[in-house]
N, C-alpha and C. Protein backbone atom coordinates (compact mmCIF):
# COMPACT_ATOMS: atom_id res chain seq x y z
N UNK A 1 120.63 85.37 194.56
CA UNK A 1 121.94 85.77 195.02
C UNK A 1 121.87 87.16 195.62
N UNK A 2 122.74 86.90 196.78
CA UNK A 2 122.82 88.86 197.67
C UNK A 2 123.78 89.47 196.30
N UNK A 3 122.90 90.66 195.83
CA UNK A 3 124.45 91.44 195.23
C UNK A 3 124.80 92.11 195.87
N UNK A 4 126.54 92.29 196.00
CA UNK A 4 127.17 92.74 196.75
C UNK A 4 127.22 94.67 196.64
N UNK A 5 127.52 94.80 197.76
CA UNK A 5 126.63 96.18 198.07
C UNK A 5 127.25 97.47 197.76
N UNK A 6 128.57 97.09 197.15
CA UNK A 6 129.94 98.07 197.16
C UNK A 6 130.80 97.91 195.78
N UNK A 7 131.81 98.30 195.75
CA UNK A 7 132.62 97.32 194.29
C UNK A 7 133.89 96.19 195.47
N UNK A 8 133.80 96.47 196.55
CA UNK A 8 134.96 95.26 196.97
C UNK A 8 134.56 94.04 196.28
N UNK A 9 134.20 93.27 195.45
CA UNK A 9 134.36 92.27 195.34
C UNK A 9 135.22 91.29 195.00
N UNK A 10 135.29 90.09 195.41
CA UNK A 10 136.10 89.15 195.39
C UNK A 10 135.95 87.48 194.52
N UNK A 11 136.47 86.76 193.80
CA UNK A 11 135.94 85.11 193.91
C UNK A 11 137.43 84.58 194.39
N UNK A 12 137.14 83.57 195.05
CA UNK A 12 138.06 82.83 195.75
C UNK A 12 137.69 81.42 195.33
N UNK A 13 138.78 80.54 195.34
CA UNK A 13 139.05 79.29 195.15
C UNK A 13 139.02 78.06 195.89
N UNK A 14 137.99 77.50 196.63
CA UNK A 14 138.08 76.63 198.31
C UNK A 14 137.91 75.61 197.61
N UNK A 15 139.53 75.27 197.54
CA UNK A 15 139.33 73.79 197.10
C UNK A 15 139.26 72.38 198.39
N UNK A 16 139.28 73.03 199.63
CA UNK A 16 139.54 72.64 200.71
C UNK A 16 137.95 71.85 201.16
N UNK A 17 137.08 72.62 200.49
CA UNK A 17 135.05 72.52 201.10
C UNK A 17 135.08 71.08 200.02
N UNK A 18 134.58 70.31 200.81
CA UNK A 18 133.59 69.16 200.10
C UNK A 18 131.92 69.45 199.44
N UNK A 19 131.82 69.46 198.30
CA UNK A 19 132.79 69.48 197.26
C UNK A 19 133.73 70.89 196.59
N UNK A 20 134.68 71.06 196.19
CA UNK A 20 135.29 72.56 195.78
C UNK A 20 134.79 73.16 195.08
N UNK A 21 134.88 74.44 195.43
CA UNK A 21 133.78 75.29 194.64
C UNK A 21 134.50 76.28 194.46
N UNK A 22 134.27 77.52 194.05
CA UNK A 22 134.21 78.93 193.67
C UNK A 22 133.39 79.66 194.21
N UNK A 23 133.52 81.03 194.93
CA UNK A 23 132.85 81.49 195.80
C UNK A 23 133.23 82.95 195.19
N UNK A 24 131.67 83.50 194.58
CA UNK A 24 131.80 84.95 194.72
C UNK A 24 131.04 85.98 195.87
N UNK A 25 132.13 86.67 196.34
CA UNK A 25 131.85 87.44 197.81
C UNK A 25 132.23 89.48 197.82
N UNK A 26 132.37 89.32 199.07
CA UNK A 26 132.94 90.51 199.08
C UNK A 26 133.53 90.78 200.55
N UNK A 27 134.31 91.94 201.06
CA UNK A 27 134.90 92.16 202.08
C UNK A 27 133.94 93.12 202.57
N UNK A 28 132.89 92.74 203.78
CA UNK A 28 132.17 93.93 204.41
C UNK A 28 132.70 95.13 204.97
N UNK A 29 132.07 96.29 205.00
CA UNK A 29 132.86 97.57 205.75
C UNK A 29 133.19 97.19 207.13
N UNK A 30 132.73 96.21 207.89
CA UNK A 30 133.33 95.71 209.21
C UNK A 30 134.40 94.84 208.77
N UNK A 31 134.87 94.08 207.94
CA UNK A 31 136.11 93.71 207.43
C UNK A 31 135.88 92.22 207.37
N UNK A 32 134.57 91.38 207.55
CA UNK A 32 134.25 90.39 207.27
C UNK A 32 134.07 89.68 206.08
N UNK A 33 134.07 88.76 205.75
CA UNK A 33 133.57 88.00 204.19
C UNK A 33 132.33 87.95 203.83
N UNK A 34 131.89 88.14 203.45
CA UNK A 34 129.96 87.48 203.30
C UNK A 34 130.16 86.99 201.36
N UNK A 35 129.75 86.09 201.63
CA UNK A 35 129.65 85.19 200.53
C UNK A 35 128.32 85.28 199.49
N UNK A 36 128.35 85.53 198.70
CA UNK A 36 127.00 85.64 197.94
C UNK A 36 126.80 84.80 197.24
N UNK A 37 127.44 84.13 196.21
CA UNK A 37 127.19 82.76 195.10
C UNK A 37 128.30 81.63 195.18
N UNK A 38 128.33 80.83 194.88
CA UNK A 38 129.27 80.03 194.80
C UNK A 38 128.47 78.77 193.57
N UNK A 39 130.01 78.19 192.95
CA UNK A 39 129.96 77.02 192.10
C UNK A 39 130.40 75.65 192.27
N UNK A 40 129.94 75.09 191.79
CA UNK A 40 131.26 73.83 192.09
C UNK A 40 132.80 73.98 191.06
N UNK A 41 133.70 73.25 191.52
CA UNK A 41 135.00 73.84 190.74
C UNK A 41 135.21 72.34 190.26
N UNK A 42 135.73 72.18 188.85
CA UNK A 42 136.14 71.26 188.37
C UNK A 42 137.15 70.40 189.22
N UNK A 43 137.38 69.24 189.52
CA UNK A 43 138.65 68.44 189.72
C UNK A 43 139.71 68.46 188.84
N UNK A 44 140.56 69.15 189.42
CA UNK A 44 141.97 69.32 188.32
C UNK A 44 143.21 69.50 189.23
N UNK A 45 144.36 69.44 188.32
CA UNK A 45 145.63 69.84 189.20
C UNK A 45 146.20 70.52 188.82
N UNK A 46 145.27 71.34 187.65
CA UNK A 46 145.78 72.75 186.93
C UNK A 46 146.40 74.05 188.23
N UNK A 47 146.52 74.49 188.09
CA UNK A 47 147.28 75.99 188.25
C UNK A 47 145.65 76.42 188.79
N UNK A 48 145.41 77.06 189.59
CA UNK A 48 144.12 77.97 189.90
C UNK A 48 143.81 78.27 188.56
N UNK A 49 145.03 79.63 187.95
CA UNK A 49 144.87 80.20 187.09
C UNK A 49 144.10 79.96 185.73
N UNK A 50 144.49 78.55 185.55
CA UNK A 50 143.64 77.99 184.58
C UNK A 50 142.69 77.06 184.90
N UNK A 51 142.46 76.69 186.06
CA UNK A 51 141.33 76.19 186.65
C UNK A 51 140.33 77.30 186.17
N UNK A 52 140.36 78.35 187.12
CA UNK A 52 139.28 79.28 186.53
C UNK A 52 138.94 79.58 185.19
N UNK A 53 140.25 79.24 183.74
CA UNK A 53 139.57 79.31 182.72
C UNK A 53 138.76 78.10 182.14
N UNK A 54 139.31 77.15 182.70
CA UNK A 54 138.22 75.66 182.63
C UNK A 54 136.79 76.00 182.40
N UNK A 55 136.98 76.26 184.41
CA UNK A 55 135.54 76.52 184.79
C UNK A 55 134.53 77.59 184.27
N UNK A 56 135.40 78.50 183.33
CA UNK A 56 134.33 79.88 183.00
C UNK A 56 134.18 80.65 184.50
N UNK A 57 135.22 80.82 185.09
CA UNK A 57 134.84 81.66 186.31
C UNK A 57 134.10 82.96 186.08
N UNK A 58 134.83 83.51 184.70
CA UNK A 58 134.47 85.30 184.56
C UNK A 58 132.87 85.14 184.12
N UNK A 59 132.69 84.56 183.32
CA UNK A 59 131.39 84.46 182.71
C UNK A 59 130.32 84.40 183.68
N UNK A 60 130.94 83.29 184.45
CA UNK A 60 129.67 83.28 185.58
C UNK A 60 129.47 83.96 186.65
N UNK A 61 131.10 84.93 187.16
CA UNK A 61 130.87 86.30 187.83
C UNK A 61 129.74 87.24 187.25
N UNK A 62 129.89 87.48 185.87
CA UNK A 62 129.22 88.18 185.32
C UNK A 62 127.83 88.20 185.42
N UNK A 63 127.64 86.55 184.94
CA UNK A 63 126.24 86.39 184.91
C UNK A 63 125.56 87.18 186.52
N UNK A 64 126.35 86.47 187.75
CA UNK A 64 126.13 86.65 189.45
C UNK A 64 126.18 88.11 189.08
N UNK A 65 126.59 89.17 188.53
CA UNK A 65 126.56 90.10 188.69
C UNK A 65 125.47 90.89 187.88
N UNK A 66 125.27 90.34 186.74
CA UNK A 66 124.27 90.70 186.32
C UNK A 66 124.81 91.99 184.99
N UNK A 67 126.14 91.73 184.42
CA UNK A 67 126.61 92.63 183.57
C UNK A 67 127.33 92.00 182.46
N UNK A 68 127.43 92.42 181.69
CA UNK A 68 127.87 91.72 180.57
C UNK A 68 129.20 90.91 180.51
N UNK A 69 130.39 91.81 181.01
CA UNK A 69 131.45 90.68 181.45
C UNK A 69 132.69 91.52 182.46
N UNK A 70 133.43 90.53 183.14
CA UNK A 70 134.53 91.35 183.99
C UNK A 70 135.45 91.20 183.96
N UNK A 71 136.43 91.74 184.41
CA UNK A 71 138.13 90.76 184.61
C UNK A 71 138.19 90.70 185.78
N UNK A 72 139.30 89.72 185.89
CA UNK A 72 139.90 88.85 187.11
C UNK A 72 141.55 89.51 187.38
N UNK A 73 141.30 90.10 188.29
CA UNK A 73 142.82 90.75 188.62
C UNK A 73 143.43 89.76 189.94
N UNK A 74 144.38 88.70 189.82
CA UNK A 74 144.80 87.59 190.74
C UNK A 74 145.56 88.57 191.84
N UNK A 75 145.28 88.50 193.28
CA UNK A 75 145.89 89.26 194.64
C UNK A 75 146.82 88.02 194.94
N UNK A 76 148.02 88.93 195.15
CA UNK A 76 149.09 87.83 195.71
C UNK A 76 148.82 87.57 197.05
N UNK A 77 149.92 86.99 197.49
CA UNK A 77 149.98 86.36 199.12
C UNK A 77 148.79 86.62 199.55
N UNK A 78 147.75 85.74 199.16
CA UNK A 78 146.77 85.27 199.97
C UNK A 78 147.06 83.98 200.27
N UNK A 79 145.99 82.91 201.27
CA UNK A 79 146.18 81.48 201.71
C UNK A 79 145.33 80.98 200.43
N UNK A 80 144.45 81.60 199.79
CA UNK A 80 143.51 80.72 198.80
C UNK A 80 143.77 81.53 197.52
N UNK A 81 143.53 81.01 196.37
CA UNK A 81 143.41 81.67 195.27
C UNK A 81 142.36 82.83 195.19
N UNK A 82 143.03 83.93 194.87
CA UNK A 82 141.63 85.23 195.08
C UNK A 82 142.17 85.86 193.77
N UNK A 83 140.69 86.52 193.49
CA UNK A 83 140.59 87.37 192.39
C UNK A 83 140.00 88.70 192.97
N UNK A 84 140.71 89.72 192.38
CA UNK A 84 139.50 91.54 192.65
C UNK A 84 139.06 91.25 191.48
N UNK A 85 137.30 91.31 191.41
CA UNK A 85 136.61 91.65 190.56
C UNK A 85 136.24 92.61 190.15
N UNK A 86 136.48 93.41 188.34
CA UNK A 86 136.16 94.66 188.23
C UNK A 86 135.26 94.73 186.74
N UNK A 87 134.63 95.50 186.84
CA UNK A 87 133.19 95.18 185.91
C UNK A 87 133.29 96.32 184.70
């Protein structure tokens, strides 16, 4: 996995990609996405919110990050479910 190079980081929710996954990324200083890990995401019709506790999202940020554990701070009005990741 690229670790991301800054603290912007992000995981987002694409339940839209065959198959849905979880995607941990970040926002480049040119203002682009670059994607570093991603999971597959359970099939559910839960709430994001608890989708991600299904799936163990934080745990496995962590693991991708390589630190013991993080929180998930949910950003409103986005188009996809997003989290700021903070360690």
């Amino acid at each position: 996995m690229q670790k991301p190079p800054h603290n912007n980081v992000l995981v987002q929710l694409e339940p839209d990609k065959d198959p849905p996954r979880w995607v941990l990324g970040y926002v480049a200083f040119d203002g682009e996405w670059r994607e570093c890990a991603s999971m597959p995401m359970t099939p559910s019709d839960d709430e994001p919110v608890r989708r991600a506790e299904l799936d163990g999202v934080a745990p496995w940020v962590a693991r991708m990050l390589g630190v013991h554990e993080v929180r998930l701070s949910r950003v409103v009005d986005t188009q996809r479910a997003t989290w700021w990741v903070t360690t």
